[in-house]
N, C-alpha and C. Protein backbone atom coordinates (compact mmCIF):
# COMPACT_ATOMS: atom_id res chain seq x y z
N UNK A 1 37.03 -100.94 111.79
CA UNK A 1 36.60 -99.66 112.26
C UNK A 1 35.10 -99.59 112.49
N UNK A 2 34.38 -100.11 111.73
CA UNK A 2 32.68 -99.92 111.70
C UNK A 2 32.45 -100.93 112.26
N UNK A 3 33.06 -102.27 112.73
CA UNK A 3 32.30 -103.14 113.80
C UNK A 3 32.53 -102.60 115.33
N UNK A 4 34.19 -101.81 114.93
CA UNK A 4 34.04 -101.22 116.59
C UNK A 4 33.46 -100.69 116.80
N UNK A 5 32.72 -99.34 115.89
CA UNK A 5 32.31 -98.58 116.51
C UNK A 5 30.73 -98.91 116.43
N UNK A 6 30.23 -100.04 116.01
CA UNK A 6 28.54 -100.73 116.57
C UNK A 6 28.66 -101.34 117.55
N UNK A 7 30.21 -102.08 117.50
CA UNK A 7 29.90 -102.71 118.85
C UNK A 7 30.05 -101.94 120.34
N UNK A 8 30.58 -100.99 120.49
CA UNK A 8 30.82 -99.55 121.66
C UNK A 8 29.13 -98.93 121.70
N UNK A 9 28.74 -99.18 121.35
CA UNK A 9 27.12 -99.05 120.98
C UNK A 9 26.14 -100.08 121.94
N UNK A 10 27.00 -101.02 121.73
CA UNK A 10 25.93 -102.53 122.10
C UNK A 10 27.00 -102.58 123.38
N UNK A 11 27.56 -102.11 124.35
CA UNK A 11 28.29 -102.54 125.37
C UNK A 11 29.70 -103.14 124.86
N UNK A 12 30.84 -102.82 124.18
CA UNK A 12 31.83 -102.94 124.03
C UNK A 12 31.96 -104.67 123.13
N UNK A 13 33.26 -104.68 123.54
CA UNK A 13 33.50 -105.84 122.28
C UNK A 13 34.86 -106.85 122.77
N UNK A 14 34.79 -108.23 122.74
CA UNK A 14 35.76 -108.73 123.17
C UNK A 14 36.79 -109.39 121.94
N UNK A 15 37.73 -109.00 121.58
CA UNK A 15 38.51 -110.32 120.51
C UNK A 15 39.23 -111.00 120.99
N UNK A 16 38.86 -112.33 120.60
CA UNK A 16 40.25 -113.81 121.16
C UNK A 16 40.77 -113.67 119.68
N UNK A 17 41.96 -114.02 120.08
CA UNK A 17 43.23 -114.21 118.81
C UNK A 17 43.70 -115.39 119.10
N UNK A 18 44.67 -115.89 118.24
CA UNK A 18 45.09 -116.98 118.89
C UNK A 18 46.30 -117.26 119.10
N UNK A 19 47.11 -116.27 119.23
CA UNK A 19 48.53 -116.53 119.15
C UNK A 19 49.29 -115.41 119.71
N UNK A 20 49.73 -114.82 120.90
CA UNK A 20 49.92 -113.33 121.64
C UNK A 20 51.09 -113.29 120.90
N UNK A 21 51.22 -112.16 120.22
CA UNK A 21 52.11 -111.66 119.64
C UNK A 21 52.19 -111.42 118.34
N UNK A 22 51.35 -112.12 117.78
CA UNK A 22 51.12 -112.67 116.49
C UNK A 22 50.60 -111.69 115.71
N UNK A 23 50.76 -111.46 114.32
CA UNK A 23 49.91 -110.57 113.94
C UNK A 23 48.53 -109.80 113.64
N UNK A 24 47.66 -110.92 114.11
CA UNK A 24 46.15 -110.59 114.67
C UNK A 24 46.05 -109.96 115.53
N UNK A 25 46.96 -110.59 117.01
CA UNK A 25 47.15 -110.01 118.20
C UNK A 25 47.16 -108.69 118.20
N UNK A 26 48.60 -108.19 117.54
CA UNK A 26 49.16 -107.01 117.18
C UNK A 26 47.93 -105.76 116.60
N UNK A 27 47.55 -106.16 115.52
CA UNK A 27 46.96 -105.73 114.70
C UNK A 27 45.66 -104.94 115.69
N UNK A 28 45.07 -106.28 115.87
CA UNK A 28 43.71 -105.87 117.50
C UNK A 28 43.71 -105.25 118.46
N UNK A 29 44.98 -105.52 118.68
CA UNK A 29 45.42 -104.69 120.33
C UNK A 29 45.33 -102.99 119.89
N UNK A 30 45.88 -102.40 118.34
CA UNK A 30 45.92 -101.83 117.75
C UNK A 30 44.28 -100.70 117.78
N UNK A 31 43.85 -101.27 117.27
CA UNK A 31 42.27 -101.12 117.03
C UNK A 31 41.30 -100.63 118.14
N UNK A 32 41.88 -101.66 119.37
CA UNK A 32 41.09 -101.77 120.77
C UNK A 32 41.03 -100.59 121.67
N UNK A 33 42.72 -100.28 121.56
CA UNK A 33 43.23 -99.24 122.06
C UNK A 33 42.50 -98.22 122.15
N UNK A 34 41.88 -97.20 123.26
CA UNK A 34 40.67 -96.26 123.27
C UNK A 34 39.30 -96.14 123.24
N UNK A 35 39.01 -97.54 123.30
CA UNK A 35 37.95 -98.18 122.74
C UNK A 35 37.57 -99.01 123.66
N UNK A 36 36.05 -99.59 123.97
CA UNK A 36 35.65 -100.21 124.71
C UNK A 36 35.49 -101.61 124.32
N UNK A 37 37.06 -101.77 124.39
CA UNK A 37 36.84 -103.23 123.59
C UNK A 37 38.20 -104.38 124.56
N UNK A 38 38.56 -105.17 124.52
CA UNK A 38 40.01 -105.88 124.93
C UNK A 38 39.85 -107.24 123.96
N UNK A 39 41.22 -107.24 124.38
CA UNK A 39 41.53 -108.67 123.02
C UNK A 39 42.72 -109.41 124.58
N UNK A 40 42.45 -110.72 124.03
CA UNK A 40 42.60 -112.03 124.69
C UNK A 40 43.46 -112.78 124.24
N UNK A 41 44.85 -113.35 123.80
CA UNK A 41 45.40 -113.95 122.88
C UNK A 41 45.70 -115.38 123.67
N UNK A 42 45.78 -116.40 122.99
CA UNK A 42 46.19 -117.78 123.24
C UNK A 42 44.99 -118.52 123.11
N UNK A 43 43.98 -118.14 122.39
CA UNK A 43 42.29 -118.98 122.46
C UNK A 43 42.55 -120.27 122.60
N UNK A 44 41.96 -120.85 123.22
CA UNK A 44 41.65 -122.19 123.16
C UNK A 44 39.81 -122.61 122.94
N UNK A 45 39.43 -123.31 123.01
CA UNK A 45 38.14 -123.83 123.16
C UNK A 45 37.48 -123.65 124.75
N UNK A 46 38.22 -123.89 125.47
CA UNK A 46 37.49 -123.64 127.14
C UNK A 46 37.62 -121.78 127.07
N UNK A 47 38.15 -120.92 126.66
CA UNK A 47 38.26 -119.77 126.51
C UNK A 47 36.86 -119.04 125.67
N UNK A 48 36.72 -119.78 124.14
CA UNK A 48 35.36 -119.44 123.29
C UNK A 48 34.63 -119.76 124.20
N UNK A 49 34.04 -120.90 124.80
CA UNK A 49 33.04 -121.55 125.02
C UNK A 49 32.45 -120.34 126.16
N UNK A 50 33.54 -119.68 127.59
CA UNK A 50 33.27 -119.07 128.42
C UNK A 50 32.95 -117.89 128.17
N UNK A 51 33.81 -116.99 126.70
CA UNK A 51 33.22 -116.27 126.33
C UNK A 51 31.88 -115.60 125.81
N UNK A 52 31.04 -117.00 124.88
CA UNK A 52 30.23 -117.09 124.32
C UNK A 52 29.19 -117.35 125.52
N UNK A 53 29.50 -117.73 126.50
CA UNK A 53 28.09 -117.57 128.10
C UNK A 53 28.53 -116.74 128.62
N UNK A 54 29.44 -116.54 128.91
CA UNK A 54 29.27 -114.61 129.76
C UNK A 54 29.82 -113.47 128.89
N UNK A 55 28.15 -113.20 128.57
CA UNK A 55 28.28 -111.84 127.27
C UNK A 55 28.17 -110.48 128.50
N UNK A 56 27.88 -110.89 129.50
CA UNK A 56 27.27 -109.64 130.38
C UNK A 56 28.62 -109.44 130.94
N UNK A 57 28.87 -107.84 131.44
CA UNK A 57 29.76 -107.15 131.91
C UNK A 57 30.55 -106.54 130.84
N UNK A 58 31.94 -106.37 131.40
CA UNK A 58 32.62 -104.94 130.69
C UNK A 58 33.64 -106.14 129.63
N UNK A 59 34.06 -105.33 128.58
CA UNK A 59 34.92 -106.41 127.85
C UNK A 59 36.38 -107.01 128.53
N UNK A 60 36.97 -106.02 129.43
CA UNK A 60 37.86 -106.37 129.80
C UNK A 60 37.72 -107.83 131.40
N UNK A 61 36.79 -107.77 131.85
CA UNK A 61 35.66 -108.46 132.32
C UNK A 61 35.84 -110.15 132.02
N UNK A 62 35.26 -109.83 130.36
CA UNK A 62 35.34 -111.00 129.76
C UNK A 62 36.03 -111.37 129.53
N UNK A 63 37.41 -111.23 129.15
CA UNK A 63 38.76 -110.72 128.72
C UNK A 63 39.28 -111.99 130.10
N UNK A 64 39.40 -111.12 130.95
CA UNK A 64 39.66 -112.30 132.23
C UNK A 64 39.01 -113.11 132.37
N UNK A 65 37.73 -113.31 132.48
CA UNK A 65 37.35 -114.25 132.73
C UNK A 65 37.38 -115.88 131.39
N UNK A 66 37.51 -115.40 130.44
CA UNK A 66 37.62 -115.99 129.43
C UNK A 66 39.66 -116.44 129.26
N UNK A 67 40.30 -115.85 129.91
CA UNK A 67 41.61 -116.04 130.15
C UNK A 67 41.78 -117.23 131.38
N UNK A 68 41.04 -116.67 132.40
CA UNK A 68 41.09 -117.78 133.58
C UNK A 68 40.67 -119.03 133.26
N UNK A 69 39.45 -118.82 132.66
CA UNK A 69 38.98 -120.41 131.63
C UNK A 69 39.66 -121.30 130.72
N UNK A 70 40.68 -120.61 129.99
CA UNK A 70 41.34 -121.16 129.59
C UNK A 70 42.53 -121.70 130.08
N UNK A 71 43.36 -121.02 130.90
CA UNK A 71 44.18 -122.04 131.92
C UNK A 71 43.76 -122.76 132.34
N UNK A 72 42.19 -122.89 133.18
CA UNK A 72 42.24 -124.03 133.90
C UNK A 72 41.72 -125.12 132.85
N UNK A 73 41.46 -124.91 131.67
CA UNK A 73 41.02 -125.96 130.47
C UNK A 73 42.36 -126.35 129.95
N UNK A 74 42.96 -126.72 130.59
CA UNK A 74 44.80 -126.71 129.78
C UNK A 74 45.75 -128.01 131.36
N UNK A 75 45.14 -129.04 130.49
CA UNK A 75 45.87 -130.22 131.67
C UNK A 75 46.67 -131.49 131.00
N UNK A 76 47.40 -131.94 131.55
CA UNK A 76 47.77 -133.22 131.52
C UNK A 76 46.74 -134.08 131.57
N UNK A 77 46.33 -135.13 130.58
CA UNK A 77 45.62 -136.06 130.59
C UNK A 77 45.77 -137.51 130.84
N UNK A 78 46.55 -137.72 129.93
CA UNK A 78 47.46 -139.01 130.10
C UNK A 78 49.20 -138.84 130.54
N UNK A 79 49.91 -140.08 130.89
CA UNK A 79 51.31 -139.64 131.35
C UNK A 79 51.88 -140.78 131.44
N UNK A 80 53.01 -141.08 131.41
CA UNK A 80 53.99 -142.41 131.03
C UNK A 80 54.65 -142.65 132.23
C-alpha cells in the first residue's frame, strides 16, 4: 500500500512477477488495479534488463515494452 502510493508520486510503478496466474500475479494485479501502476507476469531476464533501461513513460508502457522483450529473448539455441 505505501510503496504504491510513493510510487504514483514518482510517475507510477511497474511489477514483473514471474509466473501469470500465480499468486504474486494475482495478489499484484490486485493492488495495481486503480492505480498507476501494471504488472507483467512470465519475467525472464531479457524482460528485467528492458525494464530497468526504459524507466521513462507510463507503466503500462513499460509493461509492453518489457513483455515484447521478453518474447523476443526466448529462442531455440541448439537442436538435434
Amino acid at each position: 500500500g505505501e510503496a504504491l502510493a510513493r510510487s504514483e508520486k514518482e510517475g507510477g510503478l511497474l511489477i514483473l512477477v514471474d509466473f501469470p496466474g500465480g499468486t504474486p500475479d494475482n495478489v499484484c494485479r490486485r493492488l495495481a488495479q486503480g492505480r498507476n501502476a501494471a504488472v507483467a507476469a512470465g519475467l525472464n531476464l531479457a524482460m528485467l534488463i528492458h525494464a530497468l533501461s526504459h524507466r521513462d513513460g507510463s507503466p503500462r508502457e513499460a509493461a509492453g515494452g518489457a513483455v515484447e522483450a521478453g518474447k523476443k529473448g526466448i529462442r531455440v539455441t541448439v537442436s538435434s
